[in-house]
Protein backbone atom coordinates (compact mmCIF):
# COMPACT_ATOMS: atom_id res chain seq x y z
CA UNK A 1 0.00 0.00 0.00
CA UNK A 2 2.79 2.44 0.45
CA UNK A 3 5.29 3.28 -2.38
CA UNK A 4 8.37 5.03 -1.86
CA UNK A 5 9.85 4.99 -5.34
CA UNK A 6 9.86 7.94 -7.79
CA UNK A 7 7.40 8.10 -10.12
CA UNK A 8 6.70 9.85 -14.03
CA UNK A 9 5.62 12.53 -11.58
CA UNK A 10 8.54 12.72 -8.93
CA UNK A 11 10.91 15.13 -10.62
CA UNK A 12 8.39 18.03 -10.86
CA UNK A 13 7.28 17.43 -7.10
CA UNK A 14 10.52 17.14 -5.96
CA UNK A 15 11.26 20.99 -7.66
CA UNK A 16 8.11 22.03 -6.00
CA UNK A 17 9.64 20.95 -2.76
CA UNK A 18 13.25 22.46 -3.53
CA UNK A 19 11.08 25.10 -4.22
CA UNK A 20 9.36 25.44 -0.92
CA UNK A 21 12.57 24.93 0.59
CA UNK A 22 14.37 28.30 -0.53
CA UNK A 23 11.37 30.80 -0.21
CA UNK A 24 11.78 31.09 3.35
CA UNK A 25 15.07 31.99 4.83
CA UNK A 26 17.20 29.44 5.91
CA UNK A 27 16.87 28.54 9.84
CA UNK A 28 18.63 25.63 12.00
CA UNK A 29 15.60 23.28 12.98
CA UNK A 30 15.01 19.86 14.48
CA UNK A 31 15.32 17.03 11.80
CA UNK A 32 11.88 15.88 11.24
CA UNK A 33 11.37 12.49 11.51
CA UNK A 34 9.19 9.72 9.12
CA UNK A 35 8.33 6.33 10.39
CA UNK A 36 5.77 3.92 9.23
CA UNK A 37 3.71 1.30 11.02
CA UNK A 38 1.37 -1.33 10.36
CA UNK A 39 0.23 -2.69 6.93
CA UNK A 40 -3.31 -2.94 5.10
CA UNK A 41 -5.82 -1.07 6.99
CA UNK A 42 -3.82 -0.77 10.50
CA UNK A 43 -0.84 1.19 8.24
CA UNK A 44 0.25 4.28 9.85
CA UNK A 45 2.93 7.00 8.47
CA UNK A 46 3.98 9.54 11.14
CA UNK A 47 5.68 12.75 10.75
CA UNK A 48 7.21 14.17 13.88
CA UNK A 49 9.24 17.06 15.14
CA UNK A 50 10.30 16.61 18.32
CA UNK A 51 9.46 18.84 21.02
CA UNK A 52 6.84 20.55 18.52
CA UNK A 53 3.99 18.32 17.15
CA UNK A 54 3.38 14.92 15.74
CA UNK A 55 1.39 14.20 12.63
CA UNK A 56 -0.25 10.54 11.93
CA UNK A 57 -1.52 9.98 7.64
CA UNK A 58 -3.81 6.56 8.93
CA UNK A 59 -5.24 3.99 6.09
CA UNK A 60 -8.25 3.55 7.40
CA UNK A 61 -8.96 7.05 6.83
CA UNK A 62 -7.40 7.40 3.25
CA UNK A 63 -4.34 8.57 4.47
CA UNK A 64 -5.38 12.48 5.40
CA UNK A 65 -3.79 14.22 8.22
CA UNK A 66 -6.00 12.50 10.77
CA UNK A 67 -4.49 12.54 14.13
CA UNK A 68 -2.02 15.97 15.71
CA UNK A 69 -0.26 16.15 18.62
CA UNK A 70 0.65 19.45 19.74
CA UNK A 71 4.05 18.32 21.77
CA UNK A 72 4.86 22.12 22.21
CA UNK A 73 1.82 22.36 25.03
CA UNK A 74 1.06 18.31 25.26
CA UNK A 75 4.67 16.77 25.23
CA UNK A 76 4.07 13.10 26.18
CA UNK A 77 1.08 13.86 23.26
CA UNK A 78 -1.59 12.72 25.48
CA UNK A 79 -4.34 14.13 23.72
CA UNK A 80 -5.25 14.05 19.55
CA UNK A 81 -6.55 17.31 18.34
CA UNK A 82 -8.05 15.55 15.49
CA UNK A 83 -10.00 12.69 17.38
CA UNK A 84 -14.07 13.08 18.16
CA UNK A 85 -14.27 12.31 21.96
CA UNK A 86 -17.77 10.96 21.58
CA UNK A 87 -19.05 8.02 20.45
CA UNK A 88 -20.88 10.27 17.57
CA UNK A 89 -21.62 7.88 14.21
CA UNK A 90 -18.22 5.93 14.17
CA UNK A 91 -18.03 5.37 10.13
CA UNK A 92 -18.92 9.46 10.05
CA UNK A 93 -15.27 10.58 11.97
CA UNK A 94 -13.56 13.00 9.47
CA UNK A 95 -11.01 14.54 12.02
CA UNK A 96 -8.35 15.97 9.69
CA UNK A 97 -5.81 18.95 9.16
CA UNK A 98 -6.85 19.41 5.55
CA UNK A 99 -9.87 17.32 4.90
CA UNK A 100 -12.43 17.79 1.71
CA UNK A 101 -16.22 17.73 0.96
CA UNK A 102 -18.53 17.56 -1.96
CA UNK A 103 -21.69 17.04 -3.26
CA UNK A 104 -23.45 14.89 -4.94
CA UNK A 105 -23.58 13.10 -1.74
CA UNK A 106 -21.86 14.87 1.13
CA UNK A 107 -18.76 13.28 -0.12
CA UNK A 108 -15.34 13.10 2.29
CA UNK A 109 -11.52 12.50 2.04
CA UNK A 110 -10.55 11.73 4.95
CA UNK A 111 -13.61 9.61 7.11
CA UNK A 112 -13.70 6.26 9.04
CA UNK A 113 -15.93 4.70 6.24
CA UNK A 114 -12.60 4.09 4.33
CA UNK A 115 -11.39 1.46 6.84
CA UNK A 116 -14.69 -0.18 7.21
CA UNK A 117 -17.57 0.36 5.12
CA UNK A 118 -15.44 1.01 1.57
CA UNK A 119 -11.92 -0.71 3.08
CA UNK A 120 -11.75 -2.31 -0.84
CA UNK A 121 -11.42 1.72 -2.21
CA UNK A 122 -7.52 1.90 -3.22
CA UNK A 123 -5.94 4.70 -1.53
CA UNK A 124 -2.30 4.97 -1.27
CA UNK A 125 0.70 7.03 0.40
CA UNK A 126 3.95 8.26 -1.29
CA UNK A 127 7.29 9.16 0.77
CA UNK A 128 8.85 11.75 -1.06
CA UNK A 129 12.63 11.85 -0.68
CA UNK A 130 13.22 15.37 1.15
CA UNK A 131 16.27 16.82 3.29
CA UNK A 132 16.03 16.26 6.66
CA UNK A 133 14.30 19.11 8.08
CA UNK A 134 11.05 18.13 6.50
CA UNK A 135 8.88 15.67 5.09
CA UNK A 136 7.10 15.24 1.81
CA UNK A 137 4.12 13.10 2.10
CA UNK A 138 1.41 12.39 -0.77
CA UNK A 139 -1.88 10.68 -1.02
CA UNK A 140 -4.09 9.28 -3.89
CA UNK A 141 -7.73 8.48 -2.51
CA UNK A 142 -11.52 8.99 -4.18
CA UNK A 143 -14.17 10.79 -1.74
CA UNK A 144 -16.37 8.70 -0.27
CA UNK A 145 -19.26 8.19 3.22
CA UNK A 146 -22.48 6.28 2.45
CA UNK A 147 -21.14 6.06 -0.98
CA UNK A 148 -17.65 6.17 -2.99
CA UNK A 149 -17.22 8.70 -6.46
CA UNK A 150 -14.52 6.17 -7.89
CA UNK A 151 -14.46 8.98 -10.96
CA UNK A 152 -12.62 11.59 -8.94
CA UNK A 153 -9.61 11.19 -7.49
CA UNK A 154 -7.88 13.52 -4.56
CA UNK A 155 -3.98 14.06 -4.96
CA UNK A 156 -2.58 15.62 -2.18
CA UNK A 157 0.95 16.54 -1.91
CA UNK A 158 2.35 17.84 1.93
CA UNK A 159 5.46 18.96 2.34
CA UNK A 160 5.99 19.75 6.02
CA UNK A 161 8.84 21.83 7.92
CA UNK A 162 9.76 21.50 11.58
CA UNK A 163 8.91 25.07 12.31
CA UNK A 164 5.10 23.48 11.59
CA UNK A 165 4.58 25.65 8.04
CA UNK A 166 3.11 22.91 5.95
CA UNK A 167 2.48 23.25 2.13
CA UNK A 168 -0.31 21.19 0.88
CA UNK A 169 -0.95 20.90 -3.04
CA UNK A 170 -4.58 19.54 -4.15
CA UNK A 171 -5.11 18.06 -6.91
CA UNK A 172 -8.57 17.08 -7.79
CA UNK A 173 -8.95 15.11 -10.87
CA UNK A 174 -12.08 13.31 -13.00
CA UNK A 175 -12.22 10.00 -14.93
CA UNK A 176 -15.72 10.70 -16.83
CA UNK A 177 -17.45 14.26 -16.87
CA UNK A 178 -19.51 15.36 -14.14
CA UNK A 179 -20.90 18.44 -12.53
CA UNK A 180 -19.61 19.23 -8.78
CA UNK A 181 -22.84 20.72 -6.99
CA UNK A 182 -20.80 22.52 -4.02
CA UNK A 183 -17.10 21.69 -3.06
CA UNK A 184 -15.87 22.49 0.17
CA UNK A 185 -12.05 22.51 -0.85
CA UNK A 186 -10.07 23.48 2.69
CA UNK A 187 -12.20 21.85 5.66
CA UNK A 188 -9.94 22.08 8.96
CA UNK A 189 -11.83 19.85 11.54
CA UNK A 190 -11.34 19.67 14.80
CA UNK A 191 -12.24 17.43 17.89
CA UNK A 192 -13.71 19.41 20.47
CA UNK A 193 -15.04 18.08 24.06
CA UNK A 194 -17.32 20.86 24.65
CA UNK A 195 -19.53 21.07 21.37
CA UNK A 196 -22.93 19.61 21.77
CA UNK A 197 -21.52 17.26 24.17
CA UNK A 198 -23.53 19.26 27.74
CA UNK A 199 -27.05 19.72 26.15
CA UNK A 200 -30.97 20.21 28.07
CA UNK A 201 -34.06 19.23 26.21
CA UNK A 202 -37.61 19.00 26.94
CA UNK A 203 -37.48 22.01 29.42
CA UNK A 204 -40.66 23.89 29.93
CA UNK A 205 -40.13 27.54 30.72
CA UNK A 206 -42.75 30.15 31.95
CA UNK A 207 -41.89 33.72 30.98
CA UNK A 208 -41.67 36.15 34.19
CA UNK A 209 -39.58 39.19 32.37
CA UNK A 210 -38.57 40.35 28.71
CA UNK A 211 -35.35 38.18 28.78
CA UNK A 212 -35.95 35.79 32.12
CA UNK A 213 -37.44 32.55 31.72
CA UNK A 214 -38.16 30.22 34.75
CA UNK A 215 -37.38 26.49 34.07
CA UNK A 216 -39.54 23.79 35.93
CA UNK A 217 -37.90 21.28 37.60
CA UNK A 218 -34.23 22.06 37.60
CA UNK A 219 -31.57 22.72 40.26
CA UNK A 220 -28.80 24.63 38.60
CA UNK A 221 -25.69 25.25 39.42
CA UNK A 222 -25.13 29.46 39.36
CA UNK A 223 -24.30 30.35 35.93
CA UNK A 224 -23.42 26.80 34.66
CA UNK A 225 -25.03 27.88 31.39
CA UNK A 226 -23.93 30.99 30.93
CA UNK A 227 -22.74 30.98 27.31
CA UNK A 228 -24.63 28.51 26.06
CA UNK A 229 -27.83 29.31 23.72
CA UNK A 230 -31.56 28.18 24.24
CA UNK A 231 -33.69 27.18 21.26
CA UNK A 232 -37.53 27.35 21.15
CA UNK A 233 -39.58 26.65 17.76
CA UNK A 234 -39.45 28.53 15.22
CA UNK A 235 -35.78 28.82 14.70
CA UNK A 236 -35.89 31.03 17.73
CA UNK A 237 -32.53 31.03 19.71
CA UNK A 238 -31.07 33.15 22.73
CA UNK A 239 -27.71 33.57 23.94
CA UNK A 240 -27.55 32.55 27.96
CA UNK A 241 -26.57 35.89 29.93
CA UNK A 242 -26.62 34.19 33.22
CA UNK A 243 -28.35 31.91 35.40
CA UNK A 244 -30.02 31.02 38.55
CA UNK A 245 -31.19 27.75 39.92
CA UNK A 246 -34.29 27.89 37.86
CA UNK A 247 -34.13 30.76 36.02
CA UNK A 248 -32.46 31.53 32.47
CA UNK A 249 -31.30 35.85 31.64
CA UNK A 250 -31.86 35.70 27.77
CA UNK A 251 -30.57 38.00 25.17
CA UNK A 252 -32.46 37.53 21.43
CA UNK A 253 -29.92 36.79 18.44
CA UNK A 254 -32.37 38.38 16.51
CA UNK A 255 -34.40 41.14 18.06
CA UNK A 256 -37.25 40.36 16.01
CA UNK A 257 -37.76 37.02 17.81
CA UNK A 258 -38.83 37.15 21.29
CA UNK A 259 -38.74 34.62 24.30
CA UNK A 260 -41.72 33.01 25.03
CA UNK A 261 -43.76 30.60 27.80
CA UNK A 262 -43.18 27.11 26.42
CA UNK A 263 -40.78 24.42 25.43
CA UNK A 264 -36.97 25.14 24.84
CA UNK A 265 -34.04 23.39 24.85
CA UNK A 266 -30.37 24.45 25.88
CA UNK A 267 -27.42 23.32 23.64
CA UNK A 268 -23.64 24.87 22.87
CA UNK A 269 -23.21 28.29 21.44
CA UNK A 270 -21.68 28.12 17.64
CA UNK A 271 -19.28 30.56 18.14
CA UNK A 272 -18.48 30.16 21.85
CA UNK A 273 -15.97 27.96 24.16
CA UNK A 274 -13.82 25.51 22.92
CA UNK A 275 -12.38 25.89 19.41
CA UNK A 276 -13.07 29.55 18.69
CA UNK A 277 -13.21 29.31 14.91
CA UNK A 278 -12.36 32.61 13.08
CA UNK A 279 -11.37 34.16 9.61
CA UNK A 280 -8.94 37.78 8.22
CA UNK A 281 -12.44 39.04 8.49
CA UNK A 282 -14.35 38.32 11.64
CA UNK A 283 -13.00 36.82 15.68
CA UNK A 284 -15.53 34.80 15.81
CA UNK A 285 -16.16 34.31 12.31
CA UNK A 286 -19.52 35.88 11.61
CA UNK A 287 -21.45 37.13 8.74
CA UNK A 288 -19.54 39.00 6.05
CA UNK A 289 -19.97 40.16 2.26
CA UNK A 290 -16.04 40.04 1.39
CA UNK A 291 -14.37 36.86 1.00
CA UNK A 292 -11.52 35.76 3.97
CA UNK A 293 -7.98 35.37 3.26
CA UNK A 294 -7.37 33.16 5.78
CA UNK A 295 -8.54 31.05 8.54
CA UNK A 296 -7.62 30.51 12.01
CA UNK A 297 -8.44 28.64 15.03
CA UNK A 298 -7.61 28.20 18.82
CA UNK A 299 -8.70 27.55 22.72
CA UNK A 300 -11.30 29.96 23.60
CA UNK A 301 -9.51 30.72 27.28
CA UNK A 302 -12.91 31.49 28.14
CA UNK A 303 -14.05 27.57 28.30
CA UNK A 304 -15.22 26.66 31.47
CA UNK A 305 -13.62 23.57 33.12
CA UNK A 306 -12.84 20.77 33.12
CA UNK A 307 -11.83 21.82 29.67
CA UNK A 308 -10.50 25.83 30.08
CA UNK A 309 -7.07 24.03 29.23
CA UNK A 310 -7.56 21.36 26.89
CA UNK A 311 -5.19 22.53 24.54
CA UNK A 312 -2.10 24.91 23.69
CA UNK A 313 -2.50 24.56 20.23
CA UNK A 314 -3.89 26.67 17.78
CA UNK A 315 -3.56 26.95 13.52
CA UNK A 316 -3.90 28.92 10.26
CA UNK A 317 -5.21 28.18 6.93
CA UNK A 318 -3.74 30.19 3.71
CA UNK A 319 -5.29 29.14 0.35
CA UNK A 320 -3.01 30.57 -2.28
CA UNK A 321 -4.51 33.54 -4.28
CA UNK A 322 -3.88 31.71 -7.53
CA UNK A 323 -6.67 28.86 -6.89
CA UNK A 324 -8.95 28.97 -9.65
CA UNK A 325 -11.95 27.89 -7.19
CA UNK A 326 -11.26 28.51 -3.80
CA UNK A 327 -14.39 30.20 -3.07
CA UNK A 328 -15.27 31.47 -0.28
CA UNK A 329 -14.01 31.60 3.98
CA UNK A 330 -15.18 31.87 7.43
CA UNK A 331 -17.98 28.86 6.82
CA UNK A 332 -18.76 26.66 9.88
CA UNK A 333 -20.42 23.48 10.71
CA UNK A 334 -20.30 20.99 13.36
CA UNK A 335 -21.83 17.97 15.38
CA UNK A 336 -21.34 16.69 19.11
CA UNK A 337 -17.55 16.57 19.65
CA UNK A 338 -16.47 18.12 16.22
CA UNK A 339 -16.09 21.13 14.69
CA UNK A 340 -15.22 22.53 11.14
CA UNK A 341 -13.84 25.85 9.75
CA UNK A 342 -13.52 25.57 5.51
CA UNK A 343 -13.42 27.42 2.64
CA UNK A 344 -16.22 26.67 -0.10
CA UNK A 345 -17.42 27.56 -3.41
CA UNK A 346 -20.01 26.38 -5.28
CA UNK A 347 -21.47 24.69 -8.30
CA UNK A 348 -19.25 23.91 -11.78
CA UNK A 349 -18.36 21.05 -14.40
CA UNK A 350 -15.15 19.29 -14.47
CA UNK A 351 -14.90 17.34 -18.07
CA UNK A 352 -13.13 13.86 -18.10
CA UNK A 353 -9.85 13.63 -17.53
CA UNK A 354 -10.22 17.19 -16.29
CA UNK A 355 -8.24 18.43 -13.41
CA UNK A 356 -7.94 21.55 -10.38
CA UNK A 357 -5.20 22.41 -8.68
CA UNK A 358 -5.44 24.41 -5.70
CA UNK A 359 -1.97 25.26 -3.66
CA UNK A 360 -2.71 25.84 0.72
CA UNK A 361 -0.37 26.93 3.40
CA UNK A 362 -1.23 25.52 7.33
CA UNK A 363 0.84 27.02 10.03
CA UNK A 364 1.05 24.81 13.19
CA UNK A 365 0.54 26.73 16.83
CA UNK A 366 0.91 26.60 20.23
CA UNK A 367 0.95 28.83 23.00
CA UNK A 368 3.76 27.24 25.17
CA UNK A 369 6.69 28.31 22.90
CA UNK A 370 8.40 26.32 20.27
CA UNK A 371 5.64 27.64 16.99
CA UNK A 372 3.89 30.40 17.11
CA UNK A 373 1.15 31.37 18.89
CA UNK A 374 -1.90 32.20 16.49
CA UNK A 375 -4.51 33.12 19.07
CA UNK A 376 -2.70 36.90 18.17
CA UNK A 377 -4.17 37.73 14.51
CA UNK A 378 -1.50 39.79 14.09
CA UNK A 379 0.66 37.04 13.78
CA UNK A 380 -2.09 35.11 11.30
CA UNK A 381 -1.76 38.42 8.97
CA UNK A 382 1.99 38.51 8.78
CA UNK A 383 2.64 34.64 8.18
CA UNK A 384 -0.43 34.96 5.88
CA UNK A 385 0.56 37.93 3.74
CA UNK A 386 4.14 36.04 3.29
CA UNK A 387 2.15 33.31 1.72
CA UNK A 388 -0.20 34.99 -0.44
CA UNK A 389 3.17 37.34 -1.53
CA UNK A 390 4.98 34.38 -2.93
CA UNK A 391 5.10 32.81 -6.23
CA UNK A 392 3.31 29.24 -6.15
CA UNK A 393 4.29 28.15 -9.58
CA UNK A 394 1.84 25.12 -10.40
CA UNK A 395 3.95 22.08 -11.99
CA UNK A 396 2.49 19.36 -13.66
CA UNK A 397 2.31 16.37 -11.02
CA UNK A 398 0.29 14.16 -12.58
């Protein structure tokens, strides 16, 4: 399943990583390690950097990005960034750095299915021959959940540093014609304890103020949902101000939609504790006309415990401005113990044997020294406007 030799298509990658090498300046940094485990299903390729972070490319999962370490903050790497910790639909767990997502038929690259469900898909992983500072890593796999398109095919080349800068290059390629409804192209996806995963349903509420609502049958803990939102019918939801042992302090998210006697339900905020998603345009991302240059997430240091401190680490997503459809930032979606943060554009026609390339720059963070900390947006604008100021020349690596 894994090949190591070069290929028709080696020599141009391998420029493309010289490349990559001499556009930043020339720093001493910890030799970056490749080992491989396993074979069919169970095989494992792991890219690590001591003292900084440890990236896992797992079979079963079509060989994405699909479990991170963040050894800056987490140095025995205790915990995987990447992993759902629920028991949420098995087959369904997409965890990944740089994951993908179309329709037809909600479509992904990197998801369990592949090591159970479709296990008989080929998929393979390439070992790039690369100095020893960093590690060039790329994947062949087709896009797949309930169902597999065996007429596309994902190519994705990684070349990552020890400073955590990683250079993806995705190539997404069609056997026979066919029209791509929506295409989320950059999907960052993240396991999160806190989403969804502390939820109340089947309250019944009497209003006693404009923004109080008395709960029967609770005993609340002071503020223990503060931050969350409630959700009556209607599509009518309220961010928690505070709390008391029975009673909820509202505030509308849209003024136009009032609290009301009756049932409601309390689940997480979107935006709120945990991973705080965010884009070049909005902290948390929100609502905006203009499309993002870049993405970014960290550890909301708001989070109440047990999980204020879950994590150190934090990232950034830089499409290059060259990709012909990289559509558009800042989207979000999410289920109990996941979250995502992708860029996505919409409908088009690839004709057979028709291919897009799209070039992608992911920093690697952490608060406790060793990368750098992109919590600051500051810092996400510099590293980003490096990026998007280079010259990503697009060689032919088929």
């Amino acid at each position: 399943m894994t090949a190591i030799h070069l290929s028709a298509y080696a020599v141009p990658i391998l420029f493309w990583v010289a490349m990559l090498c001499t556009s930043w300046a020339a720093t001493a940094e910890p030799v970056v390690q490749v080992t491989e485990t396993g074979t069919g299903l169970k095989h494992e390729v792991t890219v690590e950097a001591a003292t900084r972070f440890r990236l896992v490319f797992e079979a079963r999962k079509n060989y994405g990005i699909t479990k991170w370490f963040d050894l800056s903050g987490d140095p025995v790497g205790e915990t995987d960034l990447l992993a759902n910790p629920t028991d949420y639909i098995l087959l369904h767990a997409q965890g990944a750095l740089f994951n993908q997502c179309l329709n037809p038929g909600d479509l992904i690259g990197h998801v369990a299915a592949g090591g159970s469900l479709h296990k008989g898909v080929p998929r393979s992983i390439r070992i790039v021959p690369s100095p020893p500072d960093r590690a060039a890593i790329e994947n062949r796999y087709s896009p797949m959940l309930g169902d597999v398109n065996r007429e596309l095919v994902f190519r994705t080349l990684y070349v990552i540093h020890a400073d955590g800068r990683i250079y993806v290059r995705s190539v997404l390629s069609a056997a026979q014609a066919q029209r791509i409804t929506l295409w989320r192209n950059s999907v960052i996806t993240l396991g999160d304890p806190t989403f969804h995963t502390k939820v109340a349903g089947k309250l019944v509420a009497e209003l006693t103020g404009p923004n109080q609502l008395s709960v029967s049958g609770v005993d609340w803990k002071p503020d223990e949902w503060a931050g969350y939102v409630v959700e009556q019918d209607d599509y009518r939801y309220y961010d928690i101000v505070s709390n008391t042992r029975s009673v909820l302090t509202v505030n509308p998210q849209d003024p136009n939609k009032r609290a009301s006697s009756g049932a409601l339900s309390i689940r997480s905020h979107r935006v709120k504790y945990g991973w705080l998603r965010c884009d070049s345009m909005s902290r948390p991302v929100g609502w905006h006309r203009e499309p993002a240059e870049f993405l970014y997430a960290f550890w909301d240091p708001t989070t109440p415990e047990p999980y204020q401190h879950w994590t150190k680490a934090s990232i950034l997503l830089v499409p290059s401005p060259a990709n012909p459809r990289q559509g558009r930032g800042g989207r979000i979606h999410g289920w109990r113990g996941c979250k995502r943060l992708f860029f996505e554009t919409g409908a088009f026609d690839l004709g057979a044997r028709e291919s897009v390339t799209q070039d992608y720059m992911i920093q690697l963070g952490s608060s406790d020294g060793g990368l750098p900390d992109l919590s600051n947006l500051a810092t996400c604008r510099a590293l980003a406007k490096q990026y998007r100021s280079e010259k990503h020349e697009q060689p032919d690596a088929r």
